[in-house]
N, C-alpha and C. Protein backbone atom coordinates (compact mmCIF):
# COMPACT_ATOMS: atom_id res chain seq x y z
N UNK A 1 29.17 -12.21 -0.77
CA UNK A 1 28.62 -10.88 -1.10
C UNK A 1 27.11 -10.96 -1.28
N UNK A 2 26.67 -11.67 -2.26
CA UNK A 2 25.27 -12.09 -2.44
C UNK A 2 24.46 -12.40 -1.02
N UNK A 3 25.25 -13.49 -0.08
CA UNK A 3 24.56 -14.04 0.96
C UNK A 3 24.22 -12.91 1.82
N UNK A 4 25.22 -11.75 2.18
CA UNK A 4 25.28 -10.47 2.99
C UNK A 4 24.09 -9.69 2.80
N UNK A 5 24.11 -9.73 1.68
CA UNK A 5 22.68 -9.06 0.88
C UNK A 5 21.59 -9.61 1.30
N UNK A 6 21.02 -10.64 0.80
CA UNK A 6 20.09 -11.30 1.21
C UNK A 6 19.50 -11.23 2.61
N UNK A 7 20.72 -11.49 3.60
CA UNK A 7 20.67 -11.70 5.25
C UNK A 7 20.40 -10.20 5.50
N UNK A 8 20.43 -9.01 4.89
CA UNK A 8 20.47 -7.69 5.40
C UNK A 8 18.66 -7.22 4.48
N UNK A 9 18.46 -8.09 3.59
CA UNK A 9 17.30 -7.76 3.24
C UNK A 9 15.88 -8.74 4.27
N UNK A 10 16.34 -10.07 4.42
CA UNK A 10 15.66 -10.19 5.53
C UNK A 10 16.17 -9.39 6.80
N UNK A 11 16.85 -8.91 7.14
CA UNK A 11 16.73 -8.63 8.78
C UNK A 11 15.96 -6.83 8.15
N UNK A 12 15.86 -6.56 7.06
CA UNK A 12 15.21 -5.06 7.18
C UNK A 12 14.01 -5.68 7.09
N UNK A 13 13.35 -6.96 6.70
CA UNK A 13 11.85 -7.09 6.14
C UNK A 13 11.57 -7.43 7.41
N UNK A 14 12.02 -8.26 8.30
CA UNK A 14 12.14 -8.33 9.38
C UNK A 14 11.43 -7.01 10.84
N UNK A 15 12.52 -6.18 10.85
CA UNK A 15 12.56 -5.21 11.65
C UNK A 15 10.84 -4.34 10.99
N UNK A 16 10.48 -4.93 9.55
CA UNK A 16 9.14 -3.66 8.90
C UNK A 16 8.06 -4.59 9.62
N UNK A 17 8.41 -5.78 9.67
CA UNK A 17 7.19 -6.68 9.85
C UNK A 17 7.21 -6.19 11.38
N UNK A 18 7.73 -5.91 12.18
CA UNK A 18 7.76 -6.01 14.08
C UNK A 18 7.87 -4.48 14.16
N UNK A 19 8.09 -3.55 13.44
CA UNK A 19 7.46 -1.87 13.03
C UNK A 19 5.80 -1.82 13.30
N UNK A 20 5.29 -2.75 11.79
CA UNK A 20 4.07 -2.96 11.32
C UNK A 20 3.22 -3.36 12.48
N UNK A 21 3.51 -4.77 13.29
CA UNK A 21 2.78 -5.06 14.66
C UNK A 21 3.19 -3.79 15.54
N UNK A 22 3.81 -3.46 15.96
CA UNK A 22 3.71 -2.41 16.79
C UNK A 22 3.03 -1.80 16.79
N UNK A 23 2.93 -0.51 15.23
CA UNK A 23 1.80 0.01 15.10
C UNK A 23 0.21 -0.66 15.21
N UNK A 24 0.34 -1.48 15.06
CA UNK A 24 -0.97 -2.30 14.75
C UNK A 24 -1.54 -2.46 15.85
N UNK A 25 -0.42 -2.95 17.13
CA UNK A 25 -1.05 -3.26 18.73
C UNK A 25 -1.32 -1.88 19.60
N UNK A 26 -0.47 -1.22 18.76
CA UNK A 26 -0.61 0.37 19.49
C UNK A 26 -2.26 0.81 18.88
N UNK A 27 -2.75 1.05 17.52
CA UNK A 27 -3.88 1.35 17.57
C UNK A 27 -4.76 0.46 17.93
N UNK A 28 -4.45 -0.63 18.19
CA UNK A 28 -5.61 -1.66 18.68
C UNK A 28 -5.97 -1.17 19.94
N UNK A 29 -4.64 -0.79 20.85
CA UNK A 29 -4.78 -0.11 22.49
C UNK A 29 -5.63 0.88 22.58
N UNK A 30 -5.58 1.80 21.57
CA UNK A 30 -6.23 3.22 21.73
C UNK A 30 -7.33 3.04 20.88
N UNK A 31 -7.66 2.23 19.93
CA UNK A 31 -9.26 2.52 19.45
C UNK A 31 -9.87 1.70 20.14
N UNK A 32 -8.97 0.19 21.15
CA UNK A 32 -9.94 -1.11 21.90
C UNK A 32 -10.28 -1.64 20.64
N UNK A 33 -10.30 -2.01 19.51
CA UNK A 33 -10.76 -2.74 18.46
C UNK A 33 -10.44 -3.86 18.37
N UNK A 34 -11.30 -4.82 18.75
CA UNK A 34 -11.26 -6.05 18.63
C UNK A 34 -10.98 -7.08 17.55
N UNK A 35 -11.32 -6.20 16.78
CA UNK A 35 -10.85 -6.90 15.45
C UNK A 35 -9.46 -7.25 14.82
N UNK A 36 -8.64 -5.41 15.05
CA UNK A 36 -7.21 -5.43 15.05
C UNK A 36 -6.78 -6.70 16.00
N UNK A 37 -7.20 -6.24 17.57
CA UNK A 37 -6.43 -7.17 17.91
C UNK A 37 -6.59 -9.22 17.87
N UNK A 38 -7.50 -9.38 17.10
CA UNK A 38 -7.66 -10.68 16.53
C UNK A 38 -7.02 -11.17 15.33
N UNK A 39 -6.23 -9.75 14.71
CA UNK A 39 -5.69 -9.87 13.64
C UNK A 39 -3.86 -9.80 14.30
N UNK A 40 -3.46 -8.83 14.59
CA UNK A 40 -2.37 -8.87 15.22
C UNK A 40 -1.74 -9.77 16.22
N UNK A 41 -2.89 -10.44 17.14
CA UNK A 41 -2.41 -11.42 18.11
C UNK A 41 -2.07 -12.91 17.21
N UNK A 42 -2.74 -13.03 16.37
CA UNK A 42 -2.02 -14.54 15.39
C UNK A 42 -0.66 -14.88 14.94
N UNK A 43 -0.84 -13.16 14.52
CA UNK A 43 1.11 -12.79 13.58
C UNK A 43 1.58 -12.53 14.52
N UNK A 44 1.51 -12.08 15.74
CA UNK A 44 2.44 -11.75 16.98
C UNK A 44 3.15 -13.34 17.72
N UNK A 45 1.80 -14.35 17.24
CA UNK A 45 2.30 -15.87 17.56
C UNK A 45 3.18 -16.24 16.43
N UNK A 46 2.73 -15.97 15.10
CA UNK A 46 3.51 -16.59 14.18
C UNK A 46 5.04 -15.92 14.24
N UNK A 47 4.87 -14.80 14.32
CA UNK A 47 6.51 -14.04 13.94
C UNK A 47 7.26 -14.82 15.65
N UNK A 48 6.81 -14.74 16.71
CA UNK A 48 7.55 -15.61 17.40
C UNK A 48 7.82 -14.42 18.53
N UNK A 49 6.75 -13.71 19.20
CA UNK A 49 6.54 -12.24 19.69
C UNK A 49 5.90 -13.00 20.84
């Protein structure tokens, strides 16, 4: 019961973190900001994207 929990709270923190890049690569597309995308392309390596 506990473990179910846990496994359903990572796969929602999960799904916020790959929400979060999305948005993040999407305004990087439309403002061109280089910065975003120096920030988003690291965690896009780390999360495994």
């Amino acid at each position: 019961m506990v473990k179910r929990v846990l496994v359903s709270i990572q796969r929602s923190a999960l799904s916020g973190q790959l929400i979060l890049f999305k948005s993040t690569a999407l305004r990087a597309r439309y403002a061109n900001s280089s910065l975003a995308i120096r920030v988003a392309w690291p965690m896009a390596k780390a999360i495994g994207l």
